[in-house]
N, C-alpha and C. Protein backbone atom coordinates (compact mmCIF):
# COMPACT_ATOMS: atom_id res chain seq x y z
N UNK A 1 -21.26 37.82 -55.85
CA UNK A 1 -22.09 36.96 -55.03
C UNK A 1 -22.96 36.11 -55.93
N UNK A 2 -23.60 34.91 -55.29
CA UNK A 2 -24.24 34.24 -56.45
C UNK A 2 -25.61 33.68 -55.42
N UNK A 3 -26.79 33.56 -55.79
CA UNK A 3 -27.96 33.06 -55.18
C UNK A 3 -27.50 31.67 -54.08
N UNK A 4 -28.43 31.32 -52.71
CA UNK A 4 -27.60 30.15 -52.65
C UNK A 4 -28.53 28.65 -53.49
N UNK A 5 -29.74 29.22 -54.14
CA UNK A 5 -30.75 28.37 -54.38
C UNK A 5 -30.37 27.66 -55.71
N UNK A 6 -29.90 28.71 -56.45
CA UNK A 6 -29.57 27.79 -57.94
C UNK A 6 -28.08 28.28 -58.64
N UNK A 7 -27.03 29.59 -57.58
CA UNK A 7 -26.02 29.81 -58.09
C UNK A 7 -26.06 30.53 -59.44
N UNK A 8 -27.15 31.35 -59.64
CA UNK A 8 -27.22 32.22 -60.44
C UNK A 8 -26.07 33.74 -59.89
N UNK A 9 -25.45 34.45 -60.25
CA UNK A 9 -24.90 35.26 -60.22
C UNK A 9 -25.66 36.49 -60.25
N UNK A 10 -25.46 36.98 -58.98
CA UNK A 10 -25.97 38.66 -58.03
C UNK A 10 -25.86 39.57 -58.54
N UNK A 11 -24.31 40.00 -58.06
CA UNK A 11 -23.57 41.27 -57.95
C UNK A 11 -21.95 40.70 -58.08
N UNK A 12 -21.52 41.60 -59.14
CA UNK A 12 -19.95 41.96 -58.57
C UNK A 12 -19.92 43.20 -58.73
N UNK A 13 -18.05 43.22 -58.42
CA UNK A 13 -17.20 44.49 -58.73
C UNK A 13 -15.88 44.37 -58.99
N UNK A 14 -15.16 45.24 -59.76
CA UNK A 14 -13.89 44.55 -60.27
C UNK A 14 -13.04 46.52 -59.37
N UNK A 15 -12.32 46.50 -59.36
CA UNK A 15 -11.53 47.43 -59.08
C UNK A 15 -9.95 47.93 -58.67
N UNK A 16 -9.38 48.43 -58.10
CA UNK A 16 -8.59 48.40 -57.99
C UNK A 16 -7.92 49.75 -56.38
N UNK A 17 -7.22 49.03 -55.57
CA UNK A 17 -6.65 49.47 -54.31
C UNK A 17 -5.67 50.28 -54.47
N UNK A 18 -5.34 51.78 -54.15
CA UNK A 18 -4.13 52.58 -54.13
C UNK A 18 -3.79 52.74 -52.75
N UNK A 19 -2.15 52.56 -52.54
CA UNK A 19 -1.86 52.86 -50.72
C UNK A 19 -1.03 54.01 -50.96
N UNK A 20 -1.42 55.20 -51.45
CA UNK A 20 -0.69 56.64 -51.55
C UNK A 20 0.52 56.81 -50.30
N UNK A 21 0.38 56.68 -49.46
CA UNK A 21 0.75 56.79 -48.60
C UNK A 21 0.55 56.29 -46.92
N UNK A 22 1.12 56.37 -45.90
CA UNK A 22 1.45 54.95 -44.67
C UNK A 22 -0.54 55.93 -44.32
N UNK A 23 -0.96 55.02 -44.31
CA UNK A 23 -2.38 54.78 -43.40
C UNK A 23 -3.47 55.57 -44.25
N UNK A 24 -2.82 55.74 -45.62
CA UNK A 24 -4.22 56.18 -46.57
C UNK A 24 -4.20 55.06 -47.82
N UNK A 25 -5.64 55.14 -47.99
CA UNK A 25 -5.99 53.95 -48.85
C UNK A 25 -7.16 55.00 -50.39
N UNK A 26 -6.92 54.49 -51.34
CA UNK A 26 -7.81 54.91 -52.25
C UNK A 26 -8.51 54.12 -53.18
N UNK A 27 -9.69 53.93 -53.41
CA UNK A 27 -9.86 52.61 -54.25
C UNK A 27 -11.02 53.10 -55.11
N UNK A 28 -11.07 52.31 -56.32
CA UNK A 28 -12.08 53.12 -57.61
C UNK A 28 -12.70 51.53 -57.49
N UNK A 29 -13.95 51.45 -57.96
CA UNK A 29 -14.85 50.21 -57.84
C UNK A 29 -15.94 50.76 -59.48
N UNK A 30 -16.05 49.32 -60.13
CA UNK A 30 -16.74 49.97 -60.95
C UNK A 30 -17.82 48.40 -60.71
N UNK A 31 -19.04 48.90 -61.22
CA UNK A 31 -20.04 47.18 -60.64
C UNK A 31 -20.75 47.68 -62.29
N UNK A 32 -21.38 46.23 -62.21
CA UNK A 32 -21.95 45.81 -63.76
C UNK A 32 -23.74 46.88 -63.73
N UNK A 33 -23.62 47.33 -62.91
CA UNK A 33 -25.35 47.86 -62.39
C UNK A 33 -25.18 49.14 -63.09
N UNK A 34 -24.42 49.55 -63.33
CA UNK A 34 -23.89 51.30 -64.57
C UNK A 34 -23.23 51.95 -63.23
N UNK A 35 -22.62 51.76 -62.04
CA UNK A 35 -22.14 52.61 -61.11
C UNK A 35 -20.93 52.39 -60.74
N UNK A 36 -20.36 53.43 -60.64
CA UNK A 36 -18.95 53.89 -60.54
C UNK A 36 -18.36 54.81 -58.93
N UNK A 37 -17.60 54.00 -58.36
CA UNK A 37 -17.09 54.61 -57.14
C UNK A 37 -15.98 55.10 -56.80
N UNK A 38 -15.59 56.09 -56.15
CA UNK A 38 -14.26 56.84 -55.79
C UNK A 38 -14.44 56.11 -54.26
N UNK A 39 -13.75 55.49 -53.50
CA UNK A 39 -13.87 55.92 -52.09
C UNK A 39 -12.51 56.25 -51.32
N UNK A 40 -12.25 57.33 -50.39
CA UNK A 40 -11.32 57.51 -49.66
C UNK A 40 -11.50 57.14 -48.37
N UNK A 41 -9.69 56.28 -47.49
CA UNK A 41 -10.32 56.83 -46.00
C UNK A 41 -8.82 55.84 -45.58
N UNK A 42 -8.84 55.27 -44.33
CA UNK A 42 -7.62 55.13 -43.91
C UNK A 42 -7.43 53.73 -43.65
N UNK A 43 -6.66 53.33 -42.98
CA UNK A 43 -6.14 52.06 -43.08
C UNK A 43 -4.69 52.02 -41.45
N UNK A 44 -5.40 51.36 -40.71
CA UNK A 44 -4.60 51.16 -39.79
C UNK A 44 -4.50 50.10 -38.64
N UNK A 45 -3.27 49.61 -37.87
CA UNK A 45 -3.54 48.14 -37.23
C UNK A 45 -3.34 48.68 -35.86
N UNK A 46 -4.30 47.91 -35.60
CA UNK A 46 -4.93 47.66 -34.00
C UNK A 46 -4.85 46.79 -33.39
N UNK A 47 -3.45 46.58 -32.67
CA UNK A 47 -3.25 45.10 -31.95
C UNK A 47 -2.83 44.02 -33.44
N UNK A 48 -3.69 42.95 -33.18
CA UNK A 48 -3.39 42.02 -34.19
C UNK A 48 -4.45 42.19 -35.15
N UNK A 49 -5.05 43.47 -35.51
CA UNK A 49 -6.07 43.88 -36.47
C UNK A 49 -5.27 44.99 -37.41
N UNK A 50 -6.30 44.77 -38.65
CA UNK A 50 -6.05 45.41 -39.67
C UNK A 50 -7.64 45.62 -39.87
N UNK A 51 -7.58 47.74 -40.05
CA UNK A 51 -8.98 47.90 -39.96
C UNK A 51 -8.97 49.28 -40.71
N UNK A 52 -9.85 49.13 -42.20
CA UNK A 52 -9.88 49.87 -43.20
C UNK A 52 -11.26 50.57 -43.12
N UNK A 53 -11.07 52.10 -43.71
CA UNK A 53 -12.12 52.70 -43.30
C UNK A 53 -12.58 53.29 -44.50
N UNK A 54 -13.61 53.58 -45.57
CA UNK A 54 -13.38 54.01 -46.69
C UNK A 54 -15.09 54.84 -46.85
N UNK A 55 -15.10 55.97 -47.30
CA UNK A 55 -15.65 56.57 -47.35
C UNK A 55 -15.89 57.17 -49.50
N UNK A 56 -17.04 57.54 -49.77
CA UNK A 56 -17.35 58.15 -51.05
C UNK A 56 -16.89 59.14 -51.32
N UNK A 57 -15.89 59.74 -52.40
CA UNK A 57 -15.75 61.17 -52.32
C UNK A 57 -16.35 61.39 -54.04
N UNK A 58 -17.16 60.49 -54.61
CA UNK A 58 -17.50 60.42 -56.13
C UNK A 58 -18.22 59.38 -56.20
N UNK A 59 -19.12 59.02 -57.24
CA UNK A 59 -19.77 58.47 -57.53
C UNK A 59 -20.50 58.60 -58.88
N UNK A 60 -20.36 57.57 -60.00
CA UNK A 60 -20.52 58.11 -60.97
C UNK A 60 -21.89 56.90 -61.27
N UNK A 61 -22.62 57.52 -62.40
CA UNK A 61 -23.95 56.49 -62.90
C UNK A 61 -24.08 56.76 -64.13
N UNK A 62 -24.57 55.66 -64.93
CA UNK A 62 -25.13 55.14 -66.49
C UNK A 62 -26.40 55.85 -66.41
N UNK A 63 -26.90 56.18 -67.46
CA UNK A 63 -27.82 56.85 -67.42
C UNK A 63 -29.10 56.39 -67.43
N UNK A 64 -29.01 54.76 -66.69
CA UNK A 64 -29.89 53.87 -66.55
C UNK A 64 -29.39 52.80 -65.36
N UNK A 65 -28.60 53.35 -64.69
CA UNK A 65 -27.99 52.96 -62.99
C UNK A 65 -29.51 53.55 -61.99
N UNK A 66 -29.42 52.99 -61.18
CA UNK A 66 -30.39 53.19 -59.95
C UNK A 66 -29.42 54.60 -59.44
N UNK A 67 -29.93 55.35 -58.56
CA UNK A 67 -30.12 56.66 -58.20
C UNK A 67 -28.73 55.79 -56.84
N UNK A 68 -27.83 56.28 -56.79
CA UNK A 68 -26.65 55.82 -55.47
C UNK A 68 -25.97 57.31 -55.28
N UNK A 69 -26.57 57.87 -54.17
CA UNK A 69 -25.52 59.42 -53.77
C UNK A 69 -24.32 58.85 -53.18
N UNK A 70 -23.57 57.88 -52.06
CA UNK A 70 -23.53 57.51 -51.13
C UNK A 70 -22.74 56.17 -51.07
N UNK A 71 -21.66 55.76 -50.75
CA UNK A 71 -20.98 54.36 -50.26
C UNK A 71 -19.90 54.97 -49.00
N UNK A 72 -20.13 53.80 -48.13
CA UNK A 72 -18.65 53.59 -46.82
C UNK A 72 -18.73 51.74 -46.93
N UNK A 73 -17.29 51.87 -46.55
CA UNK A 73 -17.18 50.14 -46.49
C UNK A 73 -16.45 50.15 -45.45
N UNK A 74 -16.54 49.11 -44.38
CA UNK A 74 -15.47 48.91 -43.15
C UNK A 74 -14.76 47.60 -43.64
N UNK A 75 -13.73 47.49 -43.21
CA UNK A 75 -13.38 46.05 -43.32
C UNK A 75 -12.26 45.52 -42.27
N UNK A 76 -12.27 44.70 -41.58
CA UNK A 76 -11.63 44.13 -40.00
C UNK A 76 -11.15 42.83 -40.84
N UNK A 77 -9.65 43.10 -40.74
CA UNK A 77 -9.11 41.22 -40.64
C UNK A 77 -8.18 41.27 -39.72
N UNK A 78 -8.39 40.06 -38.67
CA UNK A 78 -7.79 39.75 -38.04
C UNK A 78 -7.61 38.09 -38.05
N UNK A 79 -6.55 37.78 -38.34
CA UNK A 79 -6.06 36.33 -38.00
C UNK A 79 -6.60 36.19 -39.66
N UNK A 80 -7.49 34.98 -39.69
CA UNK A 80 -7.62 34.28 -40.94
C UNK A 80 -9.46 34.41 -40.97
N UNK A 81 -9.68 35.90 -40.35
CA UNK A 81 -11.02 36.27 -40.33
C UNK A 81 -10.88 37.71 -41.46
N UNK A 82 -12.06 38.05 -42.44
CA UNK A 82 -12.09 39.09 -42.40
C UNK A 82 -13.99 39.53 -42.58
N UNK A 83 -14.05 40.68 -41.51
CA UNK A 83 -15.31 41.33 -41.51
C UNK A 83 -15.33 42.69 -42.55
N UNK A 84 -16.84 42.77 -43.10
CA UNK A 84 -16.62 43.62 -44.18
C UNK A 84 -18.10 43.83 -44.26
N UNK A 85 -18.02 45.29 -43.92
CA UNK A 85 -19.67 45.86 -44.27
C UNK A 85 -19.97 47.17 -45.25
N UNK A 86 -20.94 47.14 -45.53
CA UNK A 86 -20.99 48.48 -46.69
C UNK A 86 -22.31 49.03 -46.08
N UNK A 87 -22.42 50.45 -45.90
CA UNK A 87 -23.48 51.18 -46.18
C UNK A 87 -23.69 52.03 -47.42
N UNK A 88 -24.85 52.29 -47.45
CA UNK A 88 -25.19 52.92 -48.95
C UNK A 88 -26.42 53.99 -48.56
N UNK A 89 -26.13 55.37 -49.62
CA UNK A 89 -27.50 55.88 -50.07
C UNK A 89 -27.66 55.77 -51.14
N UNK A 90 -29.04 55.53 -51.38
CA UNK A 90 -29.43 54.86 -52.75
C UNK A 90 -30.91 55.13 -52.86
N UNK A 91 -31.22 55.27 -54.24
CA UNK A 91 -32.65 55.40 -54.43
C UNK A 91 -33.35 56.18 -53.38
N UNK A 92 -32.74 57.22 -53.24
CA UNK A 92 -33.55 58.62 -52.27
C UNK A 92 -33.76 58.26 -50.71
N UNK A 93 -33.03 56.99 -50.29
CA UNK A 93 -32.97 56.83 -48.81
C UNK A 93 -31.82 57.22 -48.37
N UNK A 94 -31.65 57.54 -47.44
CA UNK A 94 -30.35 58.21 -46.32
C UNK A 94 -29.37 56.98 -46.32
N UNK A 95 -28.28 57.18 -46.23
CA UNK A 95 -26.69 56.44 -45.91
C UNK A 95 -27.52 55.26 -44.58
N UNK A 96 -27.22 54.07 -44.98
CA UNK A 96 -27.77 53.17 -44.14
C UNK A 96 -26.99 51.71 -44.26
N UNK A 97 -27.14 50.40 -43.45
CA UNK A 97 -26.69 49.40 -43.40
C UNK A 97 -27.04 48.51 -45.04
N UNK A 98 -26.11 48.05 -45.65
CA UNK A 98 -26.91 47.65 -46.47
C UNK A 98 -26.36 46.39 -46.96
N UNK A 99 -25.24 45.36 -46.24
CA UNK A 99 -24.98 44.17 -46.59
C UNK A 99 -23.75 44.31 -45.57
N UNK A 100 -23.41 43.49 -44.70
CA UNK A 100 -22.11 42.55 -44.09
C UNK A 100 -21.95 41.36 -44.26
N UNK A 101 -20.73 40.94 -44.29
CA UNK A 101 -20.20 39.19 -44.45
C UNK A 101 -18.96 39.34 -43.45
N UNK A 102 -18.60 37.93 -42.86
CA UNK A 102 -17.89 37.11 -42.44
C UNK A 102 -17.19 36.27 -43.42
N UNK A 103 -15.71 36.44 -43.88
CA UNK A 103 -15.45 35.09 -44.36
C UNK A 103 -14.45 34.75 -43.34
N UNK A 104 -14.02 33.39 -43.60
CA UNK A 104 -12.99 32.99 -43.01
C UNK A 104 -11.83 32.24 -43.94
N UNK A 105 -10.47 32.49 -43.95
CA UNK A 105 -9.84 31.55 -44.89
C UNK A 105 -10.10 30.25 -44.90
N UNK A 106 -10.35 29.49 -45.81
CA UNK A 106 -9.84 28.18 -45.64
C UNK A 106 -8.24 27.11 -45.49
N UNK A 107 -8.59 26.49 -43.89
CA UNK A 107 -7.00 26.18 -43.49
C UNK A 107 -6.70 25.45 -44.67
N UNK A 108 -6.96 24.91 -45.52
CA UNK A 108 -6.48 23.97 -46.71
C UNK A 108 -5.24 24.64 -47.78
């Protein structure tokens, strides 16, 4: 993500998606902040939806990462929409809302 004021650069994550098998998903996420993610969970279509469910089973930290027990990510695409939210525990607060987006493809 990048600021929208001067396009300074946020947050990323680089990682990588495993489909073990029909309606399980596994994905490792590593972000520049010293934290490291396992998440498990499923993957299945609903009508003209595709709707991924992913849950923490690990979580690893730098020994100068912020305090993160805790990640789930949802993610809904349907058509040339996709919805995508993350909750987090972090820094000694409980599993909570902690960023959603909307994108949409561009028809171009």
């Amino acid at each position: 993500t990048s600021a929208i004021d001067d396009g300074r650069p946020l947050h990323a994550e680089s990682g990588y998606w495993r489909f073990p098998s029909a309606g399980r998903v596994e994905v490792v996420i590593v972000h520049p902040t010293g934290v490291t993610e396992i998440e498990e969970g499923t993957l299945v279509h609903d009508g003209g939806a595709m709707i991924v469910e992913l849950a923490s089973s690990a979580v690893g930290l730098t020994a100068t990462a912020k305090s993160v027990t805790a990640i789930e990510r949802s993610f809904r695409i349907e058509g040339d929409r996709l919805d995508y939210v993350v909750r987090m525990a972090a820094v000694g607060l409980p599993l909570q809302h902690h960023l959603a987006a909307t994108l949409h493809r561009d028809p171009a």
